[in-house]
PDB file of N, CA and C in Angstrom:
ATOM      1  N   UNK A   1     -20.191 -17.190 -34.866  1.00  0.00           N
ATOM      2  CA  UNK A   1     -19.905 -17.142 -33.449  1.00  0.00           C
ATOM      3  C   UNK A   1     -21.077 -17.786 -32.703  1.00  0.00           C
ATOM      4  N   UNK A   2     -20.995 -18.693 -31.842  1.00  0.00           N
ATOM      5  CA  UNK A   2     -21.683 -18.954 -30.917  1.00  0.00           C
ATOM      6  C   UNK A   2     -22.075 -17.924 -29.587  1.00  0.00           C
ATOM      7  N   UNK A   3     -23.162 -18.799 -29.345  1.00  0.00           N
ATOM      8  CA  UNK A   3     -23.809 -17.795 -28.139  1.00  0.00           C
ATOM      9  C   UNK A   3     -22.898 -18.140 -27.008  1.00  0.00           C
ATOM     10  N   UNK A   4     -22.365 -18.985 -26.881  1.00  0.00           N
ATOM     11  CA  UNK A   4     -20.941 -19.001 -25.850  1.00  0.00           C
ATOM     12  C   UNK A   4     -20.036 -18.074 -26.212  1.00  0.00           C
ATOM     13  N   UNK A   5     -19.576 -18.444 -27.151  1.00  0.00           N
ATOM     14  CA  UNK A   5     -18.741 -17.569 -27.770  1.00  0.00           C
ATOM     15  C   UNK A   5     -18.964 -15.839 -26.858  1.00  0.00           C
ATOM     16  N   UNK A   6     -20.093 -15.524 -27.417  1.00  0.00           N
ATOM     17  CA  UNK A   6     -20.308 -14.224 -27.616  1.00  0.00           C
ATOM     18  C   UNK A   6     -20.474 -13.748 -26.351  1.00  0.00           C
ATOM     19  N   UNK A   7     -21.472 -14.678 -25.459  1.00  0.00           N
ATOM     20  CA  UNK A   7     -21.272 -14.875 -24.036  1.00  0.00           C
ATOM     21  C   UNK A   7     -19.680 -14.322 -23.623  1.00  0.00           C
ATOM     22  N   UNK A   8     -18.988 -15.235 -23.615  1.00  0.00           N
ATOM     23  CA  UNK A   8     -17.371 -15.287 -22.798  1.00  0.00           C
ATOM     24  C   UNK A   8     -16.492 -13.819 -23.483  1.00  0.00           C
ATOM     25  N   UNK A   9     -17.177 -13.023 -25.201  1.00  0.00           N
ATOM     26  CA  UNK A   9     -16.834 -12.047 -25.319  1.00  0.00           C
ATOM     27  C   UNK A   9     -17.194 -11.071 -24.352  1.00  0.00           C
ATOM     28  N   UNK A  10     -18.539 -10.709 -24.497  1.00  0.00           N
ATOM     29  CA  UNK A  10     -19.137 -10.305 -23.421  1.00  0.00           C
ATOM     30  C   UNK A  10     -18.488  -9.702 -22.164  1.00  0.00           C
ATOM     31  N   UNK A  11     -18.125 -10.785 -21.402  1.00  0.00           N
ATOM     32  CA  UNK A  11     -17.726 -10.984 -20.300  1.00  0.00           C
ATOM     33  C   UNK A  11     -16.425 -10.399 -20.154  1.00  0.00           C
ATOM     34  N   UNK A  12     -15.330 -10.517 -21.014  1.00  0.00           N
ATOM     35  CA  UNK A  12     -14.290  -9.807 -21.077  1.00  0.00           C
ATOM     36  C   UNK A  12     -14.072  -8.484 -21.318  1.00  0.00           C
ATOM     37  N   UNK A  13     -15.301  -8.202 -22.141  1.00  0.00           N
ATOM     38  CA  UNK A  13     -15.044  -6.930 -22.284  1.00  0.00           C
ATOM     39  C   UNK A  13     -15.868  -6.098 -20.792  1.00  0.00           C
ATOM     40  N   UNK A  14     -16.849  -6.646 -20.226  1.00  0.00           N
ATOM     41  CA  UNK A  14     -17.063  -5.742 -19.072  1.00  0.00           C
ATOM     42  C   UNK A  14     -16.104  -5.703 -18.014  1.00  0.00           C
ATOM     43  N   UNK A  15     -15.120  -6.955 -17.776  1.00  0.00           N
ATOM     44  CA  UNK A  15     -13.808  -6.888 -16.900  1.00  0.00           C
ATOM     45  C   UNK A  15     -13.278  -5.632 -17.423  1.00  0.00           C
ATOM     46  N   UNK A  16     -12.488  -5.909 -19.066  1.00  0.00           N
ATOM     47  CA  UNK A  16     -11.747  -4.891 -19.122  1.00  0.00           C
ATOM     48  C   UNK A  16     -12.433  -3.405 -19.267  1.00  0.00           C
ATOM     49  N   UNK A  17     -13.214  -3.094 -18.843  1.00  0.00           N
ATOM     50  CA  UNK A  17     -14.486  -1.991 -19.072  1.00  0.00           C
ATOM     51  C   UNK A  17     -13.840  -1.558 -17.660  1.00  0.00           C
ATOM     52  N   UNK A  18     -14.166  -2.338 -16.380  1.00  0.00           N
ATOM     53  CA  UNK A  18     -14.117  -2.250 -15.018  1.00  0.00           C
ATOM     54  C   UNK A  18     -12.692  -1.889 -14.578  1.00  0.00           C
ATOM     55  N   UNK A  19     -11.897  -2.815 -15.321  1.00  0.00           N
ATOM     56  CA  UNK A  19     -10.121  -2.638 -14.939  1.00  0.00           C
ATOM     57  C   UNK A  19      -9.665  -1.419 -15.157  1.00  0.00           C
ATOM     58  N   UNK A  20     -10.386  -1.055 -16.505  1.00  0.00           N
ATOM     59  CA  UNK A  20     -10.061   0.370 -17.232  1.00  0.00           C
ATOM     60  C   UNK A  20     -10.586   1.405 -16.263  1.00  0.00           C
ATOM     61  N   UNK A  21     -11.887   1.461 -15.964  1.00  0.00           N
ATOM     62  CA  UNK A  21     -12.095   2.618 -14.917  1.00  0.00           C
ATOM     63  C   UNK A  21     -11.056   2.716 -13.580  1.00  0.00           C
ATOM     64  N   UNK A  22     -10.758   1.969 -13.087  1.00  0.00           N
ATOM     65  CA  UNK A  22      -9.829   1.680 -11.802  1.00  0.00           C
ATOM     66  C   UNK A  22      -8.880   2.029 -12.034  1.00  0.00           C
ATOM     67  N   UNK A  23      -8.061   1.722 -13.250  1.00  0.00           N
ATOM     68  CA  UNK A  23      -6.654   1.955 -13.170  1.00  0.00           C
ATOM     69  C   UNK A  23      -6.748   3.597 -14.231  1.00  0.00           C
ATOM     70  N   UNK A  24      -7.423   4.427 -14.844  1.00  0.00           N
ATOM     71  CA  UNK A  24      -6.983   5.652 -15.526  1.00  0.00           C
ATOM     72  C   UNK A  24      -6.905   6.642 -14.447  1.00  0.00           C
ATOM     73  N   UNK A  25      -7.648   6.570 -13.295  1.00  0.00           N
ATOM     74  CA  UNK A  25      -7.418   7.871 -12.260  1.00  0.00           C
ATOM     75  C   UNK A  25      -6.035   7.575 -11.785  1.00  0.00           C
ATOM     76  N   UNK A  26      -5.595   6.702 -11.709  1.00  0.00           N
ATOM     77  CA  UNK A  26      -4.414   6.390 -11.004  1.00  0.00           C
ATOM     78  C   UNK A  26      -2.961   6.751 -12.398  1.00  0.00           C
ATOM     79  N   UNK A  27      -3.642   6.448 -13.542  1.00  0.00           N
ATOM     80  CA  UNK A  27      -2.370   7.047 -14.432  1.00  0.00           C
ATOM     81  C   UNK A  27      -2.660   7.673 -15.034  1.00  0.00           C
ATOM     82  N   UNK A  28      -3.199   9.080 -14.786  1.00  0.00           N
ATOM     83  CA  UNK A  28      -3.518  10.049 -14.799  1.00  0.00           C
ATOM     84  C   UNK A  28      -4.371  10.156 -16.468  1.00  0.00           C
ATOM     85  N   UNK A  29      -4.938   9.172 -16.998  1.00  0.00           N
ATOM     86  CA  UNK A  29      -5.575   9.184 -18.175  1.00  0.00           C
ATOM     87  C   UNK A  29      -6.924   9.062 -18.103  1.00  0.00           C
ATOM     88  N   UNK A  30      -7.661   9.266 -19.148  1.00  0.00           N
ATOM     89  CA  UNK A  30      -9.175   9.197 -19.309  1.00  0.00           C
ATOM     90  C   UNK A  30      -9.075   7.123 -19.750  1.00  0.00           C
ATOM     91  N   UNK A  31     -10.718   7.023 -18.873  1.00  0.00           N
ATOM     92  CA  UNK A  31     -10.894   5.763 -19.579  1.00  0.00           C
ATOM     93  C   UNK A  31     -10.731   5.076 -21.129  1.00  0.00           C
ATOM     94  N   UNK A  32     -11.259   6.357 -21.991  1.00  0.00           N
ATOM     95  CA  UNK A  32     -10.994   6.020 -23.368  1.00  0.00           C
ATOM     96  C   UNK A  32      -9.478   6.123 -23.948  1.00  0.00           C
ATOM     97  N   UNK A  33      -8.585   6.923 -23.209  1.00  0.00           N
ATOM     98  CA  UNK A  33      -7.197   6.780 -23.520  1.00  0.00           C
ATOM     99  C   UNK A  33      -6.968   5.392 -23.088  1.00  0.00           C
ATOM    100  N   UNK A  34      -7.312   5.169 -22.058  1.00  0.00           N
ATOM    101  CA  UNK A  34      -6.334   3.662 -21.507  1.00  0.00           C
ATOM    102  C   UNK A  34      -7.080   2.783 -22.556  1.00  0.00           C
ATOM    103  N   UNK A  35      -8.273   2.518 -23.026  1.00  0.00           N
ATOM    104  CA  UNK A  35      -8.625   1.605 -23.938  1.00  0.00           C
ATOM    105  C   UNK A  35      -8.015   1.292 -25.179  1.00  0.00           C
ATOM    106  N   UNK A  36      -7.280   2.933 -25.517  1.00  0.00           N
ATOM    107  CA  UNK A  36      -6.760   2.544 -26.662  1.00  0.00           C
ATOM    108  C   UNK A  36      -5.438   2.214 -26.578  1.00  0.00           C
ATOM    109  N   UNK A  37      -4.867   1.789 -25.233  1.00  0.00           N
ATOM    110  CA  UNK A  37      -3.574   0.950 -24.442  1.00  0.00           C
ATOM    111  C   UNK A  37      -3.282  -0.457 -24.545  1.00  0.00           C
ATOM    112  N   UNK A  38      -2.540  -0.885 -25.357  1.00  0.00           N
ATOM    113  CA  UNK A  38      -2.174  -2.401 -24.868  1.00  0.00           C
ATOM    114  C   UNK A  38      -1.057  -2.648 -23.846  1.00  0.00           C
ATOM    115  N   UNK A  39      -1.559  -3.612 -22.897  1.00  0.00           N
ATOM    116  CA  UNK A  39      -0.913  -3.882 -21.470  1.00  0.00           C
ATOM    117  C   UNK A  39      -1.634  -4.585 -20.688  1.00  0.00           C
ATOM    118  N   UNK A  40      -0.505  -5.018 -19.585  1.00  0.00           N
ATOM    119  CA  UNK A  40      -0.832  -6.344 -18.851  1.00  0.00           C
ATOM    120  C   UNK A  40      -0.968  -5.827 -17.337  1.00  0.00           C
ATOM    121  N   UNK A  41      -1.563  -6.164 -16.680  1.00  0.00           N
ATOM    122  CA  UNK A  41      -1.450  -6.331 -15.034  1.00  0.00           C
ATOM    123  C   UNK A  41      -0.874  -7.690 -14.326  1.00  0.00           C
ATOM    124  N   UNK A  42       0.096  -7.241 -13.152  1.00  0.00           N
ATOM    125  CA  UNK A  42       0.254  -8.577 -12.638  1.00  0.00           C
ATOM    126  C   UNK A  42       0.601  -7.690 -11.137  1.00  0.00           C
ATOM    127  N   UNK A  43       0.658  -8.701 -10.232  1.00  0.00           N
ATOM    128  CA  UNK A  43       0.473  -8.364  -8.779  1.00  0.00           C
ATOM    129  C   UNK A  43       1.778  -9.243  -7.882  1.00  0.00           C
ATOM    130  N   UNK A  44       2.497  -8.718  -7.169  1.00  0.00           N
ATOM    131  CA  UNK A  44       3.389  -8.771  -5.855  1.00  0.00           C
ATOM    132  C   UNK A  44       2.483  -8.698  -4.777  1.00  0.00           C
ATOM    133  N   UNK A  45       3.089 -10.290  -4.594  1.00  0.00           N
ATOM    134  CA  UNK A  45       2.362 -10.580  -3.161  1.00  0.00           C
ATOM    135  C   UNK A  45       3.782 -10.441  -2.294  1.00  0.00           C
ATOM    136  N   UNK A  46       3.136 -10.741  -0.931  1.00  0.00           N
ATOM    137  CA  UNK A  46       3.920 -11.152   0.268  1.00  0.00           C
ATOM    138  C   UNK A  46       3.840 -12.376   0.815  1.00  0.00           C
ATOM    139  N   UNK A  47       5.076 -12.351   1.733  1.00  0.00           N
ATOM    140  CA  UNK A  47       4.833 -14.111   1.883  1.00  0.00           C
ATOM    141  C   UNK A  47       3.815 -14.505   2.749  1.00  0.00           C
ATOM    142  N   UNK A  48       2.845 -13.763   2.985  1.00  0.00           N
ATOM    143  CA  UNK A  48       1.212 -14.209   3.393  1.00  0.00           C
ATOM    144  C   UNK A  48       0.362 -14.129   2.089  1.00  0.00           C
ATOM    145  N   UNK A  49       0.765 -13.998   1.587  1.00  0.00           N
ATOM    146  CA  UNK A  49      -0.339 -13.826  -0.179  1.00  0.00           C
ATOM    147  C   UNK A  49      -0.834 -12.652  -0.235  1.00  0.00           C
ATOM    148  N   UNK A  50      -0.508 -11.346   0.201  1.00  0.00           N
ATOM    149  CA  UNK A  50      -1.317 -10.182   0.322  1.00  0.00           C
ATOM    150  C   UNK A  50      -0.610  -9.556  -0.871  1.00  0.00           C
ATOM    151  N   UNK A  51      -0.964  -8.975  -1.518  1.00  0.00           N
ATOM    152  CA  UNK A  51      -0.928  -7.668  -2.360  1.00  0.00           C
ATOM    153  C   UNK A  51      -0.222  -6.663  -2.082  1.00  0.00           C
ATOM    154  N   UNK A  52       0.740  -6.610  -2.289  1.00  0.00           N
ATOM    155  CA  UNK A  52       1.344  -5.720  -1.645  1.00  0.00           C
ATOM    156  C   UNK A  52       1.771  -3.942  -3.091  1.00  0.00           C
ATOM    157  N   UNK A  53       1.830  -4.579  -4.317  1.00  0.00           N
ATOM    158  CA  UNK A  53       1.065  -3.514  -5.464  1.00  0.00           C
ATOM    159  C   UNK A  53       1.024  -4.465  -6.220  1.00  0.00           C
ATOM    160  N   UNK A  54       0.756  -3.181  -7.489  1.00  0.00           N
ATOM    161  CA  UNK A  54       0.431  -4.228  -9.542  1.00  0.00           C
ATOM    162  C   UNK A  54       1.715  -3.240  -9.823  1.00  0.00           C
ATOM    163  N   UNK A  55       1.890  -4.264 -10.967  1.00  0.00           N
ATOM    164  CA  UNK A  55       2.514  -3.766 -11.772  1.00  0.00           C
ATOM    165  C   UNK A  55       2.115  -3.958 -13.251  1.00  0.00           C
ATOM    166  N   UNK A  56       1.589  -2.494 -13.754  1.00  0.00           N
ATOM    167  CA  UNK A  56       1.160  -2.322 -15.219  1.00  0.00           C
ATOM    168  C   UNK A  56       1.998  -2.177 -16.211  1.00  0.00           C
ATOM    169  N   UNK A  57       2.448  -3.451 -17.100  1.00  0.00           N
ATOM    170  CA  UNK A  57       3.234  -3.370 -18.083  1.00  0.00           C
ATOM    171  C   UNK A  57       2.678  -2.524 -19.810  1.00  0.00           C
ATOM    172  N   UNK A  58       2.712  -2.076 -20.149  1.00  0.00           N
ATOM    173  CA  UNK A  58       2.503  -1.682 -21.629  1.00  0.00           C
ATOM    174  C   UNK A  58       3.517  -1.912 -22.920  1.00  0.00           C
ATOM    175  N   UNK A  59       2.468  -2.699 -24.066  1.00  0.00           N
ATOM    176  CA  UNK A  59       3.379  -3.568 -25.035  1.00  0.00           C
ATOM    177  C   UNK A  59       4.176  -2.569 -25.964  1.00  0.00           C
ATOM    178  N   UNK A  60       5.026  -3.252 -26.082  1.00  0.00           N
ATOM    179  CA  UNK A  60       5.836  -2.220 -27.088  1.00  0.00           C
ATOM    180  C   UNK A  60       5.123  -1.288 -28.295  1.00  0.00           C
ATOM    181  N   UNK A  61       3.664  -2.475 -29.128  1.00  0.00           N
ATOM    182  CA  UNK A  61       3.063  -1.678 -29.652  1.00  0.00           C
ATOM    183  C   UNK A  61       2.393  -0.049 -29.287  1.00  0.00           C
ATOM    184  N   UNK A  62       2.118   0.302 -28.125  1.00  0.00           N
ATOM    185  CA  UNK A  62       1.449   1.478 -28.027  1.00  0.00           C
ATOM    186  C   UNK A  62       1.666   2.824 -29.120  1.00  0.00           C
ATOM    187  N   UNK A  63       0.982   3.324 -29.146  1.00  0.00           N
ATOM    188  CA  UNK A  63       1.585   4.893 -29.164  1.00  0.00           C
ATOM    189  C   UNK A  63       2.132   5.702 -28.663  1.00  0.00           C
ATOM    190  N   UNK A  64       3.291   6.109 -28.888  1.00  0.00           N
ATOM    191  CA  UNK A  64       4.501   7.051 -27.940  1.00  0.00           C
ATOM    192  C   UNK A  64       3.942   8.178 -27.136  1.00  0.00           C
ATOM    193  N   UNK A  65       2.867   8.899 -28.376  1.00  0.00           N
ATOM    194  CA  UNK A  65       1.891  10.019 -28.013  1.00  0.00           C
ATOM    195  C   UNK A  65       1.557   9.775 -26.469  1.00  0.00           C
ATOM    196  N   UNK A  66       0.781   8.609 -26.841  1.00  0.00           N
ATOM    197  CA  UNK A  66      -0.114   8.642 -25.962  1.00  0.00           C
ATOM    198  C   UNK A  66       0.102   7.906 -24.836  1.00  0.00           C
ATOM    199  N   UNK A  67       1.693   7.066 -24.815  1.00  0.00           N
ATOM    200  CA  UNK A  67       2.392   6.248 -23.752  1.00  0.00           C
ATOM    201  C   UNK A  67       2.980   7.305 -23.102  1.00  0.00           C
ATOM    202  N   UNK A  68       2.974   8.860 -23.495  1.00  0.00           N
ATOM    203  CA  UNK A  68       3.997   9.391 -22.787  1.00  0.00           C
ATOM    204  C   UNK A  68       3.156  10.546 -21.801  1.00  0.00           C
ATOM    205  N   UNK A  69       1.468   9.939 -22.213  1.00  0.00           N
ATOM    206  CA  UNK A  69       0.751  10.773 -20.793  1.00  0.00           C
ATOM    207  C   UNK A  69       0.395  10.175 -19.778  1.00  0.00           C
ATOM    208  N   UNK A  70       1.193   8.872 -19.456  1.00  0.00           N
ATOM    209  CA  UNK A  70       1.131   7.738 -18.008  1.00  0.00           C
ATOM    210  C   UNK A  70       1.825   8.308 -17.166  1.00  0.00           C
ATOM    211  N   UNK A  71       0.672   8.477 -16.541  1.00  0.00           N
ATOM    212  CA  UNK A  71       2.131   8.901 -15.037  1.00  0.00           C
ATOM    213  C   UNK A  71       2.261   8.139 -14.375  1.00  0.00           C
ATOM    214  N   UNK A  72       3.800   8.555 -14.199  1.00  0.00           N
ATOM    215  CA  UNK A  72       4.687   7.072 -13.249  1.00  0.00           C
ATOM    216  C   UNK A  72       5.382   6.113 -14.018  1.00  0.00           C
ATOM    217  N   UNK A  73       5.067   6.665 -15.177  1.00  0.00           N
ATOM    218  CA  UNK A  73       5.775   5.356 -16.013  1.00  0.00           C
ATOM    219  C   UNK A  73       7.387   6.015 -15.803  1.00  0.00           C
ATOM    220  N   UNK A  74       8.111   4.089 -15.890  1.00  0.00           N
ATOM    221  CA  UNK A  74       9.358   3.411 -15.027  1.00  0.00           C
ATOM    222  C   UNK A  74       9.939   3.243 -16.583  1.00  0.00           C
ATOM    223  N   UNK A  75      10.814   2.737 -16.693  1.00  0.00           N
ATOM    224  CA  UNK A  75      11.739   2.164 -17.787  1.00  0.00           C
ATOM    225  C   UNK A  75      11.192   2.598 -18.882  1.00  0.00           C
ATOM    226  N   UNK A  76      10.389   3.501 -19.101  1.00  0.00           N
ATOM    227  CA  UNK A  76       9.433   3.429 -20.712  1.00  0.00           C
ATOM    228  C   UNK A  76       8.515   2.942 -21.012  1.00  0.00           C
ATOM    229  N   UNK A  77       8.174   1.769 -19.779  1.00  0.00           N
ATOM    230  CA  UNK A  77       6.853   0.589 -20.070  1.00  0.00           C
ATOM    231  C   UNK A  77       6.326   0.041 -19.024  1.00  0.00           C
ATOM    232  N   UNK A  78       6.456   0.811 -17.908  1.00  0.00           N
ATOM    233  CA  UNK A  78       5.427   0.169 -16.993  1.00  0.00           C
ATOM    234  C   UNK A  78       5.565   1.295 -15.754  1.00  0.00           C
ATOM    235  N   UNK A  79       4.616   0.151 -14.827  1.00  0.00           N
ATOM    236  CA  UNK A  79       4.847   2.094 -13.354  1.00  0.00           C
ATOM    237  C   UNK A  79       3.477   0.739 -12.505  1.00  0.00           C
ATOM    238  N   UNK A  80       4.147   1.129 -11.383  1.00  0.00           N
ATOM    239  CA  UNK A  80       4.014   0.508 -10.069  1.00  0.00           C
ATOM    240  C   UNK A  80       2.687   1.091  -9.277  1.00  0.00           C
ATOM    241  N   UNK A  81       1.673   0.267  -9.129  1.00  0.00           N
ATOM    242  CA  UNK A  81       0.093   1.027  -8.327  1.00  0.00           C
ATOM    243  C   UNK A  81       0.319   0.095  -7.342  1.00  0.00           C
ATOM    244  N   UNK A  82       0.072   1.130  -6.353  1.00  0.00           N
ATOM    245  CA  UNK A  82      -0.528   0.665  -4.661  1.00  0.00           C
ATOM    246  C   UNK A  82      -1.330  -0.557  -4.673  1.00  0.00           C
ATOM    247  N   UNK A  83      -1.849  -1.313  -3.890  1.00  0.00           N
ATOM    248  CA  UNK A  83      -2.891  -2.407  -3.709  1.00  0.00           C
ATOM    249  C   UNK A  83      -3.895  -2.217  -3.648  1.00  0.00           C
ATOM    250  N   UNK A  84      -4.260  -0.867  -3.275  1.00  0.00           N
ATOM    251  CA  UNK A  84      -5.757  -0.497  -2.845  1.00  0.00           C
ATOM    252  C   UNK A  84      -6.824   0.127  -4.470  1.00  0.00           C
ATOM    253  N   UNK A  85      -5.832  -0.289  -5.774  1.00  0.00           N
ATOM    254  CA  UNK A  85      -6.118   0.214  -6.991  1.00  0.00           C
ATOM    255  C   UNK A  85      -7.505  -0.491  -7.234  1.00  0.00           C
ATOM    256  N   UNK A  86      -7.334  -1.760  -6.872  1.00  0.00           N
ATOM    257  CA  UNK A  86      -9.128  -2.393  -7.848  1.00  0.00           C
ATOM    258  C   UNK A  86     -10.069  -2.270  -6.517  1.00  0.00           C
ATOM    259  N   UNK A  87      -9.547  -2.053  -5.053  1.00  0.00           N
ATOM    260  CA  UNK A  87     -10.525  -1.998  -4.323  1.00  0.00           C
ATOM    261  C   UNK A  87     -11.320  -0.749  -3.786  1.00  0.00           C
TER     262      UNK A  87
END
């Protein structure tokens, strides 16, 4: 691995370090539960570009266990946060 490399690892993992604290109070989990979560964030804007929420998807892989202490979860795999979640 390069020092870029390891660099740009780095770096991802303190995002997802940061994302993770923000979003477990909101689905009612501990930081180290959501880590051991695979899932995506994506965001609804308005037609001014504002934020209007996210929507947190989770991959089919998860654990049932532990997919089934999200609160708010929608269809089985995802659940809708306010805008004011990363700020």
């Amino acid at each position: 691995m390069t020092f870029r490399e390891f660099e740009d690892q780095l770096v991802d993992q303190t995002v997802n370090d940061s994302r993770n604290k923000s979003l477990a109070p909101f689905l009612g989990l501990t930081v180290k539960q959501l880590s051991k979560l695979s899932y995506g964030v994506s965001d609804e804007r308005d037609k001014d570009g504002a934020v209007t929420h996210y929507v947190v998807t989770f991959h089919d892989d998860n654990p049932p266990k532990l997919l089934s202490k999200v609160k708010g979860l929608e269809n089985g795999n995802m659940v809708i946060l306010p805008p004011h979640v990363f700020g």
